[in-house]
C-alpha atoms as a PDB file:
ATOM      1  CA  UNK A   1     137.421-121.649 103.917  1.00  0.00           C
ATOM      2  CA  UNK A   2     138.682-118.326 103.722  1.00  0.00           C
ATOM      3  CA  UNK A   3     140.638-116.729 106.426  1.00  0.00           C
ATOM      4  CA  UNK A   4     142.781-114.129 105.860  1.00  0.00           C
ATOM      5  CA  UNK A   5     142.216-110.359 107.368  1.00  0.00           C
ATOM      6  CA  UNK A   6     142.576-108.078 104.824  1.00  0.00           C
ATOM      7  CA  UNK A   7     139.797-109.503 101.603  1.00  0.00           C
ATOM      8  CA  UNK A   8     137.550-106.881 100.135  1.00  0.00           C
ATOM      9  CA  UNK A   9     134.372-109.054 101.001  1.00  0.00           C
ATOM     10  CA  UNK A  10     135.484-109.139 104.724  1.00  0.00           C
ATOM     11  CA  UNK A  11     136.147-105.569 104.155  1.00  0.00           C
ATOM     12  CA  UNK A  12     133.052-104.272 102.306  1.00  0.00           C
ATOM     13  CA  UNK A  13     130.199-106.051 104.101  1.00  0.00           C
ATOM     14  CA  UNK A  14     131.435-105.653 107.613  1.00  0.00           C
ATOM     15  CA  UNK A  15     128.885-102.947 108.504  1.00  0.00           C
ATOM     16  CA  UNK A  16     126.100-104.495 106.173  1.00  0.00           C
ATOM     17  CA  UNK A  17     126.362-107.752 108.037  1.00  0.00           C
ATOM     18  CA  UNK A  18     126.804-106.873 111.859  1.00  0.00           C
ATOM     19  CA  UNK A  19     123.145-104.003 110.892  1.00  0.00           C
ATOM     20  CA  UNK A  20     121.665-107.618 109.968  1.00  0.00           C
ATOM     21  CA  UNK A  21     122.523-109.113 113.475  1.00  0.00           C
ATOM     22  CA  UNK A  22     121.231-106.125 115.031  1.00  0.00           C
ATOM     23  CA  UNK A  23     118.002-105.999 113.377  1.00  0.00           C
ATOM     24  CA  UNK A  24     117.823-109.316 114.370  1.00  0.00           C
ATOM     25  CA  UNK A  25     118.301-108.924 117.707  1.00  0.00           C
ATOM     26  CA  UNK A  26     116.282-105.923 118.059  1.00  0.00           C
ATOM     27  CA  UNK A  27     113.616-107.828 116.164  1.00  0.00           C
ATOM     28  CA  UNK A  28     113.627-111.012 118.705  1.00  0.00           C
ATOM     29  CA  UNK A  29     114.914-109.677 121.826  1.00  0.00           C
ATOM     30  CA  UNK A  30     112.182-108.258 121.414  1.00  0.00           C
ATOM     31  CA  UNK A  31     110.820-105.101 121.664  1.00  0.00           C
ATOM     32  CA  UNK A  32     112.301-101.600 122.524  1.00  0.00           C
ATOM     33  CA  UNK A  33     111.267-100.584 126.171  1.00  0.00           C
ATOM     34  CA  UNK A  34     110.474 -96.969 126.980  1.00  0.00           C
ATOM     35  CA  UNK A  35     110.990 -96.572 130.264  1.00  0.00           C
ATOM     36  CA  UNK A  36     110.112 -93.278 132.286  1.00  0.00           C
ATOM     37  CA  UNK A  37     109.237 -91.989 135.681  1.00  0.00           C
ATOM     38  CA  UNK A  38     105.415 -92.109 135.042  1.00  0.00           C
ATOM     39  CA  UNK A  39     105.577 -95.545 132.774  1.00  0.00           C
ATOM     40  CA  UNK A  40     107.013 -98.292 131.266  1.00  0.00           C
ATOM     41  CA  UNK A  41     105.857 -99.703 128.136  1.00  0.00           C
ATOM     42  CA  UNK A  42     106.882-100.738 124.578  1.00  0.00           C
ATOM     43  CA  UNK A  43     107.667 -97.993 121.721  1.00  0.00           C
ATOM     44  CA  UNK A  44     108.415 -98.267 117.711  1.00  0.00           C
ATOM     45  CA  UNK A  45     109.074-102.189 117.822  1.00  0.00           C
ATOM     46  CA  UNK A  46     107.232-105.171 119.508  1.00  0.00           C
ATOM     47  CA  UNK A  47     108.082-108.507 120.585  1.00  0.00           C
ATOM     48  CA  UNK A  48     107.809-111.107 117.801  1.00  0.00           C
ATOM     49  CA  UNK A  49     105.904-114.283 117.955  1.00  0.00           C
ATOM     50  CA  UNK A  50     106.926-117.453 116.041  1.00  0.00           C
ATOM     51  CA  UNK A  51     103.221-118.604 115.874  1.00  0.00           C
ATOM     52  CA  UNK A  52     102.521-114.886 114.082  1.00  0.00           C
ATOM     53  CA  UNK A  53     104.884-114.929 111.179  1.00  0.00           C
ATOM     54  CA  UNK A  54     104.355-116.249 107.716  1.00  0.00           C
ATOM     55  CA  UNK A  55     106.258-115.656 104.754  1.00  0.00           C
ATOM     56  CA  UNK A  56     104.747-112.615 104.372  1.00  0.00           C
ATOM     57  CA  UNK A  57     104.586-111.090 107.556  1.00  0.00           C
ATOM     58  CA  UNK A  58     105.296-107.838 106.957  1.00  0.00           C
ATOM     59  CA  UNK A  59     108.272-105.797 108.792  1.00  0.00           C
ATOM     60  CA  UNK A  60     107.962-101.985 109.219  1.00  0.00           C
ATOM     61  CA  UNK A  61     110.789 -99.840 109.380  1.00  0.00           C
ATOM     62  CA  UNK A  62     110.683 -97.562 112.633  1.00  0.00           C
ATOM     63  CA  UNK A  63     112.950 -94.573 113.759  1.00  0.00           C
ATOM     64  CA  UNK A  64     114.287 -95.804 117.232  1.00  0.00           C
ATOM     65  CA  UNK A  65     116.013 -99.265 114.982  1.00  0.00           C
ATOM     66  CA  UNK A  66     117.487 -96.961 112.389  1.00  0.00           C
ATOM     67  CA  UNK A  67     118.419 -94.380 115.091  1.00  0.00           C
ATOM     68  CA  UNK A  68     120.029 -98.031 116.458  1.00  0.00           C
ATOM     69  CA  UNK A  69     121.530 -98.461 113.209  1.00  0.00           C
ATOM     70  CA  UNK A  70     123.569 -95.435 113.155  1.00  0.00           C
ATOM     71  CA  UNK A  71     125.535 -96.728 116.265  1.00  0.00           C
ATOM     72  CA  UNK A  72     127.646 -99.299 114.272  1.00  0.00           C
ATOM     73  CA  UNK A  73     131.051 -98.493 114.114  1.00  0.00           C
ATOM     74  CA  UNK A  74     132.818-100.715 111.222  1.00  0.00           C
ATOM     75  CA  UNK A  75     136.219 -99.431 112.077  1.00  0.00           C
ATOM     76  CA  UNK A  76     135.378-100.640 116.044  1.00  0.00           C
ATOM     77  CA  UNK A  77     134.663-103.755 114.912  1.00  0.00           C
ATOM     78  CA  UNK A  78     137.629-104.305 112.088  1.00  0.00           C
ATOM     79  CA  UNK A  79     139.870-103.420 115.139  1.00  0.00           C
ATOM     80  CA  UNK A  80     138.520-105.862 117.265  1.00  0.00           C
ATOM     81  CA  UNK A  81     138.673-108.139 114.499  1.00  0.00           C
ATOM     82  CA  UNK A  82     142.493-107.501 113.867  1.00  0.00           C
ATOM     83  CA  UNK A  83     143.092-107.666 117.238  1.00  0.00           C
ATOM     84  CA  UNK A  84     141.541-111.619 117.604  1.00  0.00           C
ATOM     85  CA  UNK A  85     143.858-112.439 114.475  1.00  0.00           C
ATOM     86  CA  UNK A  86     146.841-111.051 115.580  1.00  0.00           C
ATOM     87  CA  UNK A  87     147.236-108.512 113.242  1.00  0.00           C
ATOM     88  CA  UNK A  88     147.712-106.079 116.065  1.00  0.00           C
ATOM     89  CA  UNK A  89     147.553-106.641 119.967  1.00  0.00           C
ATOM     90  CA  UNK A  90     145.073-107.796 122.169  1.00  0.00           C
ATOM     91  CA  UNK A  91     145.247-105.603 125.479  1.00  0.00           C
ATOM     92  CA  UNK A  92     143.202-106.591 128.906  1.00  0.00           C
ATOM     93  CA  UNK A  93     143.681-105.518 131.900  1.00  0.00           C
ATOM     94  CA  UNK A  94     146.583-108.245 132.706  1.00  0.00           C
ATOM     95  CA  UNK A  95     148.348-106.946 129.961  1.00  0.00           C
ATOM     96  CA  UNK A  96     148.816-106.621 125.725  1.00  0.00           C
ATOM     97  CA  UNK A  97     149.893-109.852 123.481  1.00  0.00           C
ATOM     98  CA  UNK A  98     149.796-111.038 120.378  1.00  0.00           C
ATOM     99  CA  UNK A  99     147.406-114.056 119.461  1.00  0.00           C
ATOM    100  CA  UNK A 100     149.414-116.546 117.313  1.00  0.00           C
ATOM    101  CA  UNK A 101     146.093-118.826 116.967  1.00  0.00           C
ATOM    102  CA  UNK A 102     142.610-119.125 118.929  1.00  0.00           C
ATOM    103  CA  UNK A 103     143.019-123.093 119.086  1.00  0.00           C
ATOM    104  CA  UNK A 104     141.379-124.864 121.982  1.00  0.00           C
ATOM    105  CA  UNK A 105     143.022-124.232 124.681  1.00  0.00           C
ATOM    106  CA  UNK A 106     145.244-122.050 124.007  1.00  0.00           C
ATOM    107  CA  UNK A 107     146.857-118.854 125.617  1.00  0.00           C
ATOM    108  CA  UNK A 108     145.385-117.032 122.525  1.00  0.00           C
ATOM    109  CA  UNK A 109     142.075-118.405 123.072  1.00  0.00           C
ATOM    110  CA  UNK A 110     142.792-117.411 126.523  1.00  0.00           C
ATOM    111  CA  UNK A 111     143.208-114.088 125.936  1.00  0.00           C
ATOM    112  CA  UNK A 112     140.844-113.401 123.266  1.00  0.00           C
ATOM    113  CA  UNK A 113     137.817-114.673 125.850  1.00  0.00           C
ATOM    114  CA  UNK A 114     139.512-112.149 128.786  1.00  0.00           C
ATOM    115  CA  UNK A 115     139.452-109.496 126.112  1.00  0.00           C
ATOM    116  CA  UNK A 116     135.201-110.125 125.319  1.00  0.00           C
ATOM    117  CA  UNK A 117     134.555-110.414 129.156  1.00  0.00           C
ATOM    118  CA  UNK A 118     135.980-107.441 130.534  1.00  0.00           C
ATOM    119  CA  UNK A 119     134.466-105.789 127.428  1.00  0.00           C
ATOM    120  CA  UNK A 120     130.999-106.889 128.144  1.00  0.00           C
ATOM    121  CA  UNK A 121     131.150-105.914 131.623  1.00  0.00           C
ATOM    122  CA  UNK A 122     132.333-102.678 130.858  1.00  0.00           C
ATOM    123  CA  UNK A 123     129.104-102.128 129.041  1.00  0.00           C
ATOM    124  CA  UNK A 124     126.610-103.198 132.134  1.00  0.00           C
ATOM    125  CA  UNK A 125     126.348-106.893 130.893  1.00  0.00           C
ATOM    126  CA  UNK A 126     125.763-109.466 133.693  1.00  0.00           C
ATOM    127  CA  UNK A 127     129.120-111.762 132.283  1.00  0.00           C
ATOM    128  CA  UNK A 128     130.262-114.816 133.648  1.00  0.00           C
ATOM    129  CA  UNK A 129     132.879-117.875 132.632  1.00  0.00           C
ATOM    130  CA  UNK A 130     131.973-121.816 132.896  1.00  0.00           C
ATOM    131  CA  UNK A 131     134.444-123.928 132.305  1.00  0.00           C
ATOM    132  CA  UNK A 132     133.880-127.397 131.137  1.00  0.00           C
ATOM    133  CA  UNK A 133     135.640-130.635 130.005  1.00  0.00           C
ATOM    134  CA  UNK A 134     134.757-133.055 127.268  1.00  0.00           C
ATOM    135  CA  UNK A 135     136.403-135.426 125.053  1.00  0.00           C
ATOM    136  CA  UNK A 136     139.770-134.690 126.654  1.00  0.00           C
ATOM    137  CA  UNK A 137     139.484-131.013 125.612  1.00  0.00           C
ATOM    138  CA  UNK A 138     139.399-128.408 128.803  1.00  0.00           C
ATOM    139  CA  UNK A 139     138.190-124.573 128.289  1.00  0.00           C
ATOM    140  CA  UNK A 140     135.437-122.029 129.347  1.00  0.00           C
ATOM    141  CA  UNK A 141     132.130-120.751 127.636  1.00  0.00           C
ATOM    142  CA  UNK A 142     131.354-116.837 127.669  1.00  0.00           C
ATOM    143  CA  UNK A 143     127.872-115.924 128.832  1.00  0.00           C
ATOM    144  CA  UNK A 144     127.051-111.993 128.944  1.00  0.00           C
ATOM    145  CA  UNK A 145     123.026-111.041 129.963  1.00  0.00           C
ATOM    146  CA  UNK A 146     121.023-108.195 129.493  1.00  0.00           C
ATOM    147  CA  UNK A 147     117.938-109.398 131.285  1.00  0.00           C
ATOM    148  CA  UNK A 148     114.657-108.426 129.796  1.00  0.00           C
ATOM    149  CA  UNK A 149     112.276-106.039 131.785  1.00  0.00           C
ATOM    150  CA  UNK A 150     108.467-107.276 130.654  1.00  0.00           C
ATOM    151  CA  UNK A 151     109.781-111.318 129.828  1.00  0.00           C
ATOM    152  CA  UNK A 152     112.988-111.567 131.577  1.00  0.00           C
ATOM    153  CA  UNK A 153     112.346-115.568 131.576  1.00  0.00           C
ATOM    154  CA  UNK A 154     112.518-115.453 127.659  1.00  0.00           C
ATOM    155  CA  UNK A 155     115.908-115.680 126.359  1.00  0.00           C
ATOM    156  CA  UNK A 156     117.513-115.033 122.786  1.00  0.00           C
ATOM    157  CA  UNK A 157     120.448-115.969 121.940  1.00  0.00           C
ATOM    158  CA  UNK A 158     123.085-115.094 119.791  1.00  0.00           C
ATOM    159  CA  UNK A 159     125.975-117.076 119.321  1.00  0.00           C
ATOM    160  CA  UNK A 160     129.434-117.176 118.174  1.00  0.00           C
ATOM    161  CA  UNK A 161     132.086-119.763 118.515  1.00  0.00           C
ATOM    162  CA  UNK A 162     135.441-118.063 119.362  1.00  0.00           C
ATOM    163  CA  UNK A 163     138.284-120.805 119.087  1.00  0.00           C
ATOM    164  CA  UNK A 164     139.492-121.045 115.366  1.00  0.00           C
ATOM    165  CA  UNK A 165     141.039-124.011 113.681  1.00  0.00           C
ATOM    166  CA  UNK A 166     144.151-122.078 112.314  1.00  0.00           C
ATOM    167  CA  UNK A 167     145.610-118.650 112.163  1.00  0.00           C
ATOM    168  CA  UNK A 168     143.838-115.966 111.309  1.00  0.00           C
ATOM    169  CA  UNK A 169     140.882-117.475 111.511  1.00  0.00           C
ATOM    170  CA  UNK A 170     139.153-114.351 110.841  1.00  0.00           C
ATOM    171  CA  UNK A 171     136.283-115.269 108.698  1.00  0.00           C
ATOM    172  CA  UNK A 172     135.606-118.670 111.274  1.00  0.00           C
ATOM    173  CA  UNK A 173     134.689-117.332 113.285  1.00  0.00           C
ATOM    174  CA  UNK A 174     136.501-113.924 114.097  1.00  0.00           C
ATOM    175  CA  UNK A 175     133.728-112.317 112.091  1.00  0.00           C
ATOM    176  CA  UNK A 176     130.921-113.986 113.958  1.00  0.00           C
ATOM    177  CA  UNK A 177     132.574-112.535 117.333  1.00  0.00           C
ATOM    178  CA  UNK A 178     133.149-109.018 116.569  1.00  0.00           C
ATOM    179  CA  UNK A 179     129.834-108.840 114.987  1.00  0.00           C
ATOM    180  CA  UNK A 180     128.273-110.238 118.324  1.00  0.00           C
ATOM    181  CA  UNK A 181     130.431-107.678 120.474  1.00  0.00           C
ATOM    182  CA  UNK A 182     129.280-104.505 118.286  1.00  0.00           C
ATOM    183  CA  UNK A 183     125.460-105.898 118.728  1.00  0.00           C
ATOM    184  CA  UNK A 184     125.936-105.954 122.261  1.00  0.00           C
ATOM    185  CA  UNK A 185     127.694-102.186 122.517  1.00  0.00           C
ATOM    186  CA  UNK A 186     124.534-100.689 120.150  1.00  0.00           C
ATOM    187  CA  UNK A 187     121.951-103.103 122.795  1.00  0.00           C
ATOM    188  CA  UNK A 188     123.820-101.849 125.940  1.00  0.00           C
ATOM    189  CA  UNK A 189     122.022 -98.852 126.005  1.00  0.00           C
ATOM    190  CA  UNK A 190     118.925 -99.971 125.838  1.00  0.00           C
ATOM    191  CA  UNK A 191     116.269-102.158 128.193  1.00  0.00           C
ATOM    192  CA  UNK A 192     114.112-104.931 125.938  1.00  0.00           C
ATOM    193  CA  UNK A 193     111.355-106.330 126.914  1.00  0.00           C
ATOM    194  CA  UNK A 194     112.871-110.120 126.990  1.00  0.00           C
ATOM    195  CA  UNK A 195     116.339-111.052 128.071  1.00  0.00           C
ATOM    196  CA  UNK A 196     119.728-110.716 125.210  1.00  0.00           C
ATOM    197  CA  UNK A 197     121.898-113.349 125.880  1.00  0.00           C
ATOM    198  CA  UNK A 198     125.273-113.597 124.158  1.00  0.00           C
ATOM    199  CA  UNK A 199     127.279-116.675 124.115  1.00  0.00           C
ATOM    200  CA  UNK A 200     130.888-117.228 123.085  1.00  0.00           C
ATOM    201  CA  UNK A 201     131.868-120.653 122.963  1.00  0.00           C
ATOM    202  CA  UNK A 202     134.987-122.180 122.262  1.00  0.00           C
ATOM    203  CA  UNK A 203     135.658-126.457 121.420  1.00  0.00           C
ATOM    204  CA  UNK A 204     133.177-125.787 118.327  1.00  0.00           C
ATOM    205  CA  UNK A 205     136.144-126.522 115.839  1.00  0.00           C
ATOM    206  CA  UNK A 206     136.603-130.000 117.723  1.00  0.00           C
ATOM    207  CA  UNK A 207     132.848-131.275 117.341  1.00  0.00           C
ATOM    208  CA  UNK A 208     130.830-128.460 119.042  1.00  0.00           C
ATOM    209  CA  UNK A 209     132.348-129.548 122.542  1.00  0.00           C
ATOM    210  CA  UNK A 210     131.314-126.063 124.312  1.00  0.00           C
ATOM    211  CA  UNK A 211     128.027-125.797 123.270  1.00  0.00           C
ATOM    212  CA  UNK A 212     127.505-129.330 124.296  1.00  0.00           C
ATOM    213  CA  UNK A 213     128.723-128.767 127.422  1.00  0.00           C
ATOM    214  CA  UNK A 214     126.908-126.132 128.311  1.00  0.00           C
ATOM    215  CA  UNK A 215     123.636-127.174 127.295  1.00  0.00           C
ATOM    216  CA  UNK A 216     124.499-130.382 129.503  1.00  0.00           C
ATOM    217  CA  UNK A 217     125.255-127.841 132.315  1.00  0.00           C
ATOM    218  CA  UNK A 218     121.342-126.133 132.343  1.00  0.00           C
ATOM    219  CA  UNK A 219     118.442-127.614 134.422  1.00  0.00           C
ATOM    220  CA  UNK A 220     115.303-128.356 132.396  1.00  0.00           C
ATOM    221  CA  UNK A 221     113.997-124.841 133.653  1.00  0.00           C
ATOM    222  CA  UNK A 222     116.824-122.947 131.595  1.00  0.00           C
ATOM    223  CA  UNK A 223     116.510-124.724 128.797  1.00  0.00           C
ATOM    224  CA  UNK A 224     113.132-124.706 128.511  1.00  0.00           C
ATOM    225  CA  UNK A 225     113.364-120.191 128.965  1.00  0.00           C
ATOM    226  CA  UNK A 226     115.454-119.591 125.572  1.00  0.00           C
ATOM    227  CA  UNK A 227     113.073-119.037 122.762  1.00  0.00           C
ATOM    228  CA  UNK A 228     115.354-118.144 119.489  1.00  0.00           C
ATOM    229  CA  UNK A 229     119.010-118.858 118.641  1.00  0.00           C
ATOM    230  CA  UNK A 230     120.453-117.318 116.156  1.00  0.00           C
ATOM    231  CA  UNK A 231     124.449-118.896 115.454  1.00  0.00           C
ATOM    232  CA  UNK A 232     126.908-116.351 113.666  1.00  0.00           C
ATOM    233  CA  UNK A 233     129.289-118.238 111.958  1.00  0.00           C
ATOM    234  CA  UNK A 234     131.712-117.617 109.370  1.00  0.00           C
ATOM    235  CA  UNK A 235     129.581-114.270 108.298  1.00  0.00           C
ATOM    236  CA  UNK A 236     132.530-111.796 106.946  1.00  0.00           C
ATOM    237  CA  UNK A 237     133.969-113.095 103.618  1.00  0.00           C
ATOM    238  CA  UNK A 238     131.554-112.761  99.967  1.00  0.00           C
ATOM    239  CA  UNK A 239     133.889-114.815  97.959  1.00  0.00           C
ATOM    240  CA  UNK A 240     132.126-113.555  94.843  1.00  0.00           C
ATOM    241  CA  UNK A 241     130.728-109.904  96.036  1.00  0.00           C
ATOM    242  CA  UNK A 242     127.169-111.001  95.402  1.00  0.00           C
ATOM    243  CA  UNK A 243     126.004-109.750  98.653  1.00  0.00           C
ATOM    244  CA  UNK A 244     124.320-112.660  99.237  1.00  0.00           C
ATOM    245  CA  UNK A 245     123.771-113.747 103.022  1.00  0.00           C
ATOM    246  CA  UNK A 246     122.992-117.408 103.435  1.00  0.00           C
ATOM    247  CA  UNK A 247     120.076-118.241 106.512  1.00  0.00           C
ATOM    248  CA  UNK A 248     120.125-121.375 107.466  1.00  0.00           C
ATOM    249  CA  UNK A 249     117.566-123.648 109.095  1.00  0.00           C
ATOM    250  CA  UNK A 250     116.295-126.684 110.515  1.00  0.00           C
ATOM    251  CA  UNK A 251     113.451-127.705 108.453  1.00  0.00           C
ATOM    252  CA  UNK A 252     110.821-127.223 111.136  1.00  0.00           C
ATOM    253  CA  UNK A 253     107.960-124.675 110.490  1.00  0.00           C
ATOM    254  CA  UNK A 254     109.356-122.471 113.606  1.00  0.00           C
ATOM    255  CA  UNK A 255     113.551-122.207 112.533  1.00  0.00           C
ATOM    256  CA  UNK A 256     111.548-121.574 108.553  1.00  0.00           C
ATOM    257  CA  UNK A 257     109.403-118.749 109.828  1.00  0.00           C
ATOM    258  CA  UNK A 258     112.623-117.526 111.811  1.00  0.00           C
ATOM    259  CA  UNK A 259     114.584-117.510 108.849  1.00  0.00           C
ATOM    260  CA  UNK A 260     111.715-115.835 106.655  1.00  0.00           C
ATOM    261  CA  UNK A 261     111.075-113.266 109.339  1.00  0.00           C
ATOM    262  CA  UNK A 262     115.170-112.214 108.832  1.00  0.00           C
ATOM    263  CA  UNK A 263     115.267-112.638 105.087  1.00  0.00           C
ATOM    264  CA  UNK A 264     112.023-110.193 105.705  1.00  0.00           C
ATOM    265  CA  UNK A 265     114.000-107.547 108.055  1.00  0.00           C
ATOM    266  CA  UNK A 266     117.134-107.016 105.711  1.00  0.00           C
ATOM    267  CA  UNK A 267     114.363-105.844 102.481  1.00  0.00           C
ATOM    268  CA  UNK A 268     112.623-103.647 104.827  1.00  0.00           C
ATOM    269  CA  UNK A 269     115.743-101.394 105.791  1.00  0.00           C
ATOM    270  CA  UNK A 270     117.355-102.133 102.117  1.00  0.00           C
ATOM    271  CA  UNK A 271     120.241-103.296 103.725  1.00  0.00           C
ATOM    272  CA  UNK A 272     122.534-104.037 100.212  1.00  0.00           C
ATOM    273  CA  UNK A 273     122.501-107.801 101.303  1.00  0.00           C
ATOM    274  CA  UNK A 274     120.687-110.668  99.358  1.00  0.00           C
ATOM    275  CA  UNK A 275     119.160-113.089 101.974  1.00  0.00           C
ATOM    276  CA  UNK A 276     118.765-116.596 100.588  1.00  0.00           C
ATOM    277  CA  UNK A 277     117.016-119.143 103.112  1.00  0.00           C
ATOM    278  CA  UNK A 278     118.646-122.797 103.290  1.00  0.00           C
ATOM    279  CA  UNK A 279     117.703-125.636 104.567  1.00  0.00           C
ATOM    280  CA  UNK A 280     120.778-127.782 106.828  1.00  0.00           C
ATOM    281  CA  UNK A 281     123.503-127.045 109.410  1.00  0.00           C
ATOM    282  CA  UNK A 282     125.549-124.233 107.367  1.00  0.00           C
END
């Protein structure tokens, strides 16, 4: 597991990774909204349907996604990044500190999740803590909503785990985190037609004890509204510089046609990644 800050993979494929997690979510989350005084309606890129794709569905480019594109800033997100490793300080609006490790628990955990909320709400995000306690482990999930104007009772999410099991911990899951927080500054300005939800968990490095906890937490009505997942994890570090970008899934047709319907998305705007589909947990 490879965690230090400063690697050239972490380095080089920043920008080509967190473009992947934006097509994705533009692809899913689903569907660009126009939205004028005379009319609301979709433009350049619809809503995807798991029951439509195949392994060769095919994915146009269109202007508004590359225009979309254009809005990542890698040296936004490398600061962020230093900032959750301690490299430099973490500043909120209690004060600035330097994060020794992003263990549960912790005061840098602590101030690494006050860091991503006020952040969120800054950019018009609906963002709220829930704490929880499992296993005799005690910390708060990060939810942040952009709700959805045609199917706001369809959710997608994206997810990131922020608690680390030592220090940096930049590739686990550092680089999942910041690559979640630029997707949601390039989505803010935008309405889609069903709701963005990103979710920062923490207790993953101790047997997935947020996530748990807050899927324990929804009535059958909220679970039964999210309609894709897609887990960033460990997404910064090419080892050997073969640009390859594992996607994993569960077996099942839908998390296969997911997967192909990504691997399908980084050809189509030659992004210089190699998607390779596998089958497991990651």
């Amino acid at each position: 597991m490879y965690n230090r800050l400063i690697g050239g993979g972490l380095v080089i494929t920043k920008a080509l990774i967190v473009c992947s997690i934006i097509l994705f979510g533009l692809a899913l989350g689903a569907g660009v909204v126009s939205v004028s005084q005379e009319q609301t309606g979709h433009t350049d890129i619809q809503s995807v349907s798991i029951r439509e794709l195949s392994q060769t569905t095919p994915i146009s480019p269109t202007q508004v996604v590359w225009e979309m594109l254009a809005q990542v800033n890698q040296d936004r997100a490398l600061n962020d990044l230093r900032q959750l490793t301690g490299e430099q300080p973490i500043c909120t609006s209690t004060g600035c500190y330097t994060i020794a490790n992003r263990l549960t628990g912790s005061e840098g955990l602590h101030w690494a999740m006050d860091y991503l909320y006020e952040e969120l709400l800054s950019l018009g995000y609906s963002v709220e803590f829930r704490d929880w306690s499992r296993s005799g482990y005690v910390d708060r999930n990060l939810i942040a909503r952009k709700q959805g104007v045609f199917s706001p009772t369809e959710e997608v999410y994206f997810v990131a785990h922020v608690d680390g099991v030592s220090s940096p911990a930049a590739d686990d899951d550092a680089s999942g985190v910041v690559d979640n927080l630029e997707l949601a500054r390039v989505l803010s300005s935008r309405p889609f037609s069903r709701t963005v939800v990103l979710f920062f968990s923490t207790g993953e490095e101790k047997g997935t004890l947020g996530v748990k906890s807050y899927l324990a937490q929804l009535s059958p009505e909220e679970l039964s509204s999210i309609k894709y997942v897609v887990d960033v994890d460990m997404v910064g570090y090419d080892a050997n510089h073969d640009g390859v970008m594992q996607l994993w899934h569960g077996g099942d047709t839908q998390s296969l046609a997911l997967t192909q319907m990504m691997s399908e998305t980084i050809r189509a705007y030659q992004l210089d990644l190699v998607p390779q589909l596998a089958e497991g947990c990651g």
